[in-house]
C-alpha atoms as a PDB file:
ATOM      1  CA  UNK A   1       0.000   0.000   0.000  1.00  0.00           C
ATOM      2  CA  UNK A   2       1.333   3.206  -0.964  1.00  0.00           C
ATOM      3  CA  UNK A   3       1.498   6.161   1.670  1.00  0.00           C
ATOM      4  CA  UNK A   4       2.079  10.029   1.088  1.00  0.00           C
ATOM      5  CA  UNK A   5       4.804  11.326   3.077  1.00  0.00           C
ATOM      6  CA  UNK A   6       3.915  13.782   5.690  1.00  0.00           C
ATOM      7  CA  UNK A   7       4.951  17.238   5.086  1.00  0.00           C
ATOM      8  CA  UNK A   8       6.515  17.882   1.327  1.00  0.00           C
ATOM      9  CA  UNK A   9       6.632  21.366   2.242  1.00  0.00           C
ATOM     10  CA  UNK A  10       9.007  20.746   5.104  1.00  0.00           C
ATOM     11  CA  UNK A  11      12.960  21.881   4.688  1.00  0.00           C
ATOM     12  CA  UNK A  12      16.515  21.261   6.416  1.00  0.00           C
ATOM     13  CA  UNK A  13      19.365  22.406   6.396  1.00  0.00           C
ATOM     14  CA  UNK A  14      22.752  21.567   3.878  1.00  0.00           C
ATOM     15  CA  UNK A  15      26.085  20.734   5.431  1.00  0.00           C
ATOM     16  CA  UNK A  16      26.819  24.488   4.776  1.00  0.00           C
ATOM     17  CA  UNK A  17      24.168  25.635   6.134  1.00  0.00           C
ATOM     18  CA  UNK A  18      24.784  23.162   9.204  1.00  0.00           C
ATOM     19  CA  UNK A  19      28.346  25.085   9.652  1.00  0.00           C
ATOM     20  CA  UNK A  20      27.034  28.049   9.136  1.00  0.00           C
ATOM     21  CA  UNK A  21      24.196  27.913  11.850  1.00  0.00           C
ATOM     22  CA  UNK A  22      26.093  26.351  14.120  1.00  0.00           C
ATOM     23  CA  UNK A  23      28.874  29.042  14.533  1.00  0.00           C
ATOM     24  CA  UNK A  24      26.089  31.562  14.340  1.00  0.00           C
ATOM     25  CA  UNK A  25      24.945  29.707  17.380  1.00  0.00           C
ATOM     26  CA  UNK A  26      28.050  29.055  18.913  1.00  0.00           C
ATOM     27  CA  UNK A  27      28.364  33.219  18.505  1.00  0.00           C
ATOM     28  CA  UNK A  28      24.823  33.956  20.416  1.00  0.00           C
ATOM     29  CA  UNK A  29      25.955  31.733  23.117  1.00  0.00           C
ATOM     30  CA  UNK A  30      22.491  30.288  24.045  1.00  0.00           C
ATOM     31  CA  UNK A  31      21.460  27.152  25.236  1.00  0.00           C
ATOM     32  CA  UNK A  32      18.967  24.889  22.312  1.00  0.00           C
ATOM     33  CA  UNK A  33      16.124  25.544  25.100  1.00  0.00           C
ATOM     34  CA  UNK A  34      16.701  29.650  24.952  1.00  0.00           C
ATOM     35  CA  UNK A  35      16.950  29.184  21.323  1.00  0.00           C
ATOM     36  CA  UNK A  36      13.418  26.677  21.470  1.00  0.00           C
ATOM     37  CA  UNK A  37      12.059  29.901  23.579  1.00  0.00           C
ATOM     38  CA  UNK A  38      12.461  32.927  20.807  1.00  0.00           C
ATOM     39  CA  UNK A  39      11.801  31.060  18.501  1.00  0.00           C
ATOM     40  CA  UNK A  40       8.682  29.407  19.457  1.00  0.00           C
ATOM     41  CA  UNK A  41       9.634  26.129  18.492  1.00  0.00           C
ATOM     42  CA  UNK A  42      10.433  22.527  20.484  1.00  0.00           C
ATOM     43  CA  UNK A  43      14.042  21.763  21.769  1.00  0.00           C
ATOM     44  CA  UNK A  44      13.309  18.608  19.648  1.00  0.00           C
ATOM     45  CA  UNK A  45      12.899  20.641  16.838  1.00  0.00           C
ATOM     46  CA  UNK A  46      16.152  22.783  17.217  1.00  0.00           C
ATOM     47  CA  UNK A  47      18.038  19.438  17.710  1.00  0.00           C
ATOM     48  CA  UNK A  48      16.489  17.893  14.339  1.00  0.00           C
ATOM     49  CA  UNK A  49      17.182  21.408  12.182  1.00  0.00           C
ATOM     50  CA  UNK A  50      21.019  21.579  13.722  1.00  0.00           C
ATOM     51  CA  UNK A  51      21.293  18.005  12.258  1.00  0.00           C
ATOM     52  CA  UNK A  52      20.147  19.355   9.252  1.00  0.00           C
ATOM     53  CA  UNK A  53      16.640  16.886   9.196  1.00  0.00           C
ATOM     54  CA  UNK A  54      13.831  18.567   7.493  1.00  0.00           C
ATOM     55  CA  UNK A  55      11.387  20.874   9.666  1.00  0.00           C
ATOM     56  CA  UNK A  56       8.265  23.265   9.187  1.00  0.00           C
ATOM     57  CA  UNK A  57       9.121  25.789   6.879  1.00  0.00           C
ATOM     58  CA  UNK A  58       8.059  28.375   9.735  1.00  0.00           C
ATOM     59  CA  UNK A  59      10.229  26.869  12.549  1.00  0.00           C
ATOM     60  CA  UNK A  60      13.264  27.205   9.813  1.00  0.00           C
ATOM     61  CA  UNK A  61      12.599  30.378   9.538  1.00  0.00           C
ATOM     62  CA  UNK A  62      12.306  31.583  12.656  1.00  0.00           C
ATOM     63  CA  UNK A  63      14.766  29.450  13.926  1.00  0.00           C
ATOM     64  CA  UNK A  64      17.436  31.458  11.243  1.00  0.00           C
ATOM     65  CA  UNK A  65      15.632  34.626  12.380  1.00  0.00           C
ATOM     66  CA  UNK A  66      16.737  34.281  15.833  1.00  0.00           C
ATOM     67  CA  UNK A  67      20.607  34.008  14.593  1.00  0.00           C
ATOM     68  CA  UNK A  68      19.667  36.956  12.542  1.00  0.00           C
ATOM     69  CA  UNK A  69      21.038  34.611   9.260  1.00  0.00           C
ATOM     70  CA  UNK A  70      19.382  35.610   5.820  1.00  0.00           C
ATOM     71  CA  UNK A  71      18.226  32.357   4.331  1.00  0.00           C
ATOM     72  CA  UNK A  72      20.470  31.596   1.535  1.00  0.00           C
ATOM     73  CA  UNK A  73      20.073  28.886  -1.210  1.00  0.00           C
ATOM     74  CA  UNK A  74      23.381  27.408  -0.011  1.00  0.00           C
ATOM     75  CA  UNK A  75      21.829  26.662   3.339  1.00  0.00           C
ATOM     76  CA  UNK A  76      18.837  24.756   2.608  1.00  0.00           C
ATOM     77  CA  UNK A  77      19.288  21.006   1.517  1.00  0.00           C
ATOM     78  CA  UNK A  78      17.917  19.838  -1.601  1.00  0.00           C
ATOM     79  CA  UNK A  79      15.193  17.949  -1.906  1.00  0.00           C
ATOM     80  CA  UNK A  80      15.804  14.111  -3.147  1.00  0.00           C
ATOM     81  CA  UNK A  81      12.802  11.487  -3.556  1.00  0.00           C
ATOM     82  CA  UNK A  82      14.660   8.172  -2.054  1.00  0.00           C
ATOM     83  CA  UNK A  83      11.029   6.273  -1.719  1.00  0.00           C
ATOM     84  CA  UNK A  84      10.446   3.851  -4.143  1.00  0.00           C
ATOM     85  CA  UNK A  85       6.857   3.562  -3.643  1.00  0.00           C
ATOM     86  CA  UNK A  86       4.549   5.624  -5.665  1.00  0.00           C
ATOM     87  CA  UNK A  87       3.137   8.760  -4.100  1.00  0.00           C
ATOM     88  CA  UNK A  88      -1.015   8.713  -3.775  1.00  0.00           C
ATOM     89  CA  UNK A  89      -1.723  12.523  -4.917  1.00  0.00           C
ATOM     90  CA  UNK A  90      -4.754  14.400  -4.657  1.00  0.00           C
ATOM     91  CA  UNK A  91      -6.411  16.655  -6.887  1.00  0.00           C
ATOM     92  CA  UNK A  92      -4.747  19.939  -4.984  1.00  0.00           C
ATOM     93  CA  UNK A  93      -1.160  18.241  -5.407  1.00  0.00           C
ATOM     94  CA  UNK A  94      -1.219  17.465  -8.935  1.00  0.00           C
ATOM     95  CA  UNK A  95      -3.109  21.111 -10.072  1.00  0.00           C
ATOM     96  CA  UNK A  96      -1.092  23.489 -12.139  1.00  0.00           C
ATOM     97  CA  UNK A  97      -2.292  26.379 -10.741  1.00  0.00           C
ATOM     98  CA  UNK A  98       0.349  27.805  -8.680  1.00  0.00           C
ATOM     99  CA  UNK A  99      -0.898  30.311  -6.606  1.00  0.00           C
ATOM    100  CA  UNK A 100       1.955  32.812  -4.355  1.00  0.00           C
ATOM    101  CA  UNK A 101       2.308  32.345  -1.101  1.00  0.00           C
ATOM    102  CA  UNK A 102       3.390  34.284   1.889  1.00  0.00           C
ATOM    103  CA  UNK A 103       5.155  33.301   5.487  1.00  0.00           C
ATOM    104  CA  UNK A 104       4.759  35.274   8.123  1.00  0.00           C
ATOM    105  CA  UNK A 105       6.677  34.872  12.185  1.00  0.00           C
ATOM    106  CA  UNK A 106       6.353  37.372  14.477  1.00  0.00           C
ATOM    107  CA  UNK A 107       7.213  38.309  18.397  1.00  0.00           C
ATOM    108  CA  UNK A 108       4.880  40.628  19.914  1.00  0.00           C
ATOM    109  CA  UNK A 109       3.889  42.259  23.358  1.00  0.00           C
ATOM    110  CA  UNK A 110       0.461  41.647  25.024  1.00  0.00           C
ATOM    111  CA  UNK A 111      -0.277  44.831  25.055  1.00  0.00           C
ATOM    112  CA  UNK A 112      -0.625  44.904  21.340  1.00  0.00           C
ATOM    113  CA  UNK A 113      -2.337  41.759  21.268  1.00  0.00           C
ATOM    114  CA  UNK A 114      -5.914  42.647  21.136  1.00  0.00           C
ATOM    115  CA  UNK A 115      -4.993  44.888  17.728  1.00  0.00           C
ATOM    116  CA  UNK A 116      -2.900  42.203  16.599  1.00  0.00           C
ATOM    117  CA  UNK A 117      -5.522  39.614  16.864  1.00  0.00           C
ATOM    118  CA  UNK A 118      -7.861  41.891  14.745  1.00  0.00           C
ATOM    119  CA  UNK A 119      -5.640  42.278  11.586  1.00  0.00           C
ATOM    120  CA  UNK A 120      -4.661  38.672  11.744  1.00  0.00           C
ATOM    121  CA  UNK A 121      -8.275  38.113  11.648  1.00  0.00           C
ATOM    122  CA  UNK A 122      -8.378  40.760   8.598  1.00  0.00           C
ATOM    123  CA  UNK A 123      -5.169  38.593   7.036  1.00  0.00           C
ATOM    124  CA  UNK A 124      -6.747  35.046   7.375  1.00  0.00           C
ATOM    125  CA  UNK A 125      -9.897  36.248   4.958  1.00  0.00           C
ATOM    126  CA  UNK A 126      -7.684  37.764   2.484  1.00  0.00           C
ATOM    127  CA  UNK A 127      -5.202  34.300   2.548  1.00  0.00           C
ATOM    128  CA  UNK A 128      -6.511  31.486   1.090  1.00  0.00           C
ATOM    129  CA  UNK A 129      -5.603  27.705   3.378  1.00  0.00           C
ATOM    130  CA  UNK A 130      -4.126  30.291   5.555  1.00  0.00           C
ATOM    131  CA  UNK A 131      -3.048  28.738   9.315  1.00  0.00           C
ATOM    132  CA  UNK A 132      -2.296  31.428  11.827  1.00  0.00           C
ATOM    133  CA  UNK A 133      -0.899  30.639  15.054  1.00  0.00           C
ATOM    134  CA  UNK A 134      -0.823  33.000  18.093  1.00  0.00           C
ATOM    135  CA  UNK A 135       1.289  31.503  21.103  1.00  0.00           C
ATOM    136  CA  UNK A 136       0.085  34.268  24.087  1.00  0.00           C
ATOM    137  CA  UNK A 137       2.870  31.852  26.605  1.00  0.00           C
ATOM    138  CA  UNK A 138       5.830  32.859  24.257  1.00  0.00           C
ATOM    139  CA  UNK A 139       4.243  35.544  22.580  1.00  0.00           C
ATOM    140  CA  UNK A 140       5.072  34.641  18.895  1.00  0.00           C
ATOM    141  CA  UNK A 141       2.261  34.386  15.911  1.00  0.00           C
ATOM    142  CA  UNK A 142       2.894  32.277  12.713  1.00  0.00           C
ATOM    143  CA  UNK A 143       0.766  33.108   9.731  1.00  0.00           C
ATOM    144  CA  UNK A 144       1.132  31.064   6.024  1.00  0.00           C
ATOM    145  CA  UNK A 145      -1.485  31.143   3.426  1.00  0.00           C
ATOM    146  CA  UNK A 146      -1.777  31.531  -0.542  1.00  0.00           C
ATOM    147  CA  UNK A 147      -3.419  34.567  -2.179  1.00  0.00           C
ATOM    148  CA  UNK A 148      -4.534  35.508  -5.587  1.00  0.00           C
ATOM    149  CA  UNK A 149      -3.011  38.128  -7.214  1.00  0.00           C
ATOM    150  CA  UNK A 150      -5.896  40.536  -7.006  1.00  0.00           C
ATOM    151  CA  UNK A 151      -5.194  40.930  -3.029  1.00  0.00           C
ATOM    152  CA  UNK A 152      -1.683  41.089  -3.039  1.00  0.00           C
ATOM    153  CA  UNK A 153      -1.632  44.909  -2.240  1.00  0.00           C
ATOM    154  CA  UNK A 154      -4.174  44.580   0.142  1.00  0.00           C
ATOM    155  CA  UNK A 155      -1.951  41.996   1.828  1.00  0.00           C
ATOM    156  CA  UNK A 156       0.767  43.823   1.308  1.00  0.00           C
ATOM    157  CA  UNK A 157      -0.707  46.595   3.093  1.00  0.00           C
ATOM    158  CA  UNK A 158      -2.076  44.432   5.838  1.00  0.00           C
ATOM    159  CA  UNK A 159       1.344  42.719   6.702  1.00  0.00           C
ATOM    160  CA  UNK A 160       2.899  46.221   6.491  1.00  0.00           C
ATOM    161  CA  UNK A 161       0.634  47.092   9.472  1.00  0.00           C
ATOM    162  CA  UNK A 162       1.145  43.822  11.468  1.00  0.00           C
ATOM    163  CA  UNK A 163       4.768  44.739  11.343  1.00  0.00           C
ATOM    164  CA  UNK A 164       4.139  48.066  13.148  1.00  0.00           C
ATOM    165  CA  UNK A 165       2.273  46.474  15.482  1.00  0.00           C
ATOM    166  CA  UNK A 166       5.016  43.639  15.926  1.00  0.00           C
ATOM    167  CA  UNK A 167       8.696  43.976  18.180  1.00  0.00           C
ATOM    168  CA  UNK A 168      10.113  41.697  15.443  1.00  0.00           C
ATOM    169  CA  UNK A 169       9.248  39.990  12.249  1.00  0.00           C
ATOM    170  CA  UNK A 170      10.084  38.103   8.825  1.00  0.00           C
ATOM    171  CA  UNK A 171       8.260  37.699   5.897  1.00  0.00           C
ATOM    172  CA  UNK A 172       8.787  35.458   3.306  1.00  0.00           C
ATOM    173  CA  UNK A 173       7.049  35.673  -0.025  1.00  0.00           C
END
């Protein structure tokens, strides 16, 4: 019987990438549990990316975003299909429309939260199979979603004002 994998959309890191993080790291001087803590991810989760094991494209990211690394195309392992059992697809993996995307982390300070909330609600019904976290404990949101082309100014101008609202954030598009 043939299975899909789990997360396609998941990444790790390259053996350059590997060095790299690690002496970034090394340089910051914090624990894997600090380094869990900012970036709102698992210790498990910082021990699978510095062994370069694919993660959450939104853990990568914030886990680089803590080290303050810009995500180069050096860093990020490719991608090799080692199963030799045929993937079962469904209709929304095999369609050719390729809409863009956007990937959003943030930190933020409860103050804020209450007008945070309200533009992420905004965001979420501009996105389309958008997923937004808020973690309140560790105060850290995750947004990802696709969009059609027609609201990409309006998301633009949406994420432009979550960043105002945020103490720190990265966007990937």
């Amino acid at each position: 019987m043939s299975k899909k994998k789990r997360n396609t959309n998941s990444i790790g890191l390259s053996d350059v990438g590997i060095k790299a993080v690690r002496k970034a790291f090394a340089e910051e001087g914090w624990t894997q549990e600090a380094w869990a803590d900012h970036s709102c991810t698992s210790v498990s989760t910082v021990k699978r990316f510095l062994k370069g094991l694919n993660i959450s494209p939104s853990c990568f990211y914030a886990l680089m975003g803590k080290l303050n690394l810009e995500v180069e195309d050096g860093y990020i392992r490719k991608k090799t299909n080692t199963d030799t059992s045929p993937l079962i697809l469904s209709p929304k993996d095999t369609s050719y429309s390729q809409l863009p995307g956007v990937l959003m982390i943030g930190k933020f300070t409860e103050n804020k939260l209450p007008r945070i909330e309200r533009t992420l609600e905004h965001l979420g019904s501009l996105l389309i199979d958008s997923k937004i976290t808020i973690n309140k404990e560790r105060e850290m949101i995750t947004v990802h979603g696709e969009f059609s082309e027609e609201k990409k100014e309006l998301i633009e101008e949406t994420i432009a004002h979550l960043e105002e609202l945020l103490e720190y954030s990265h966007v990937t598009w």
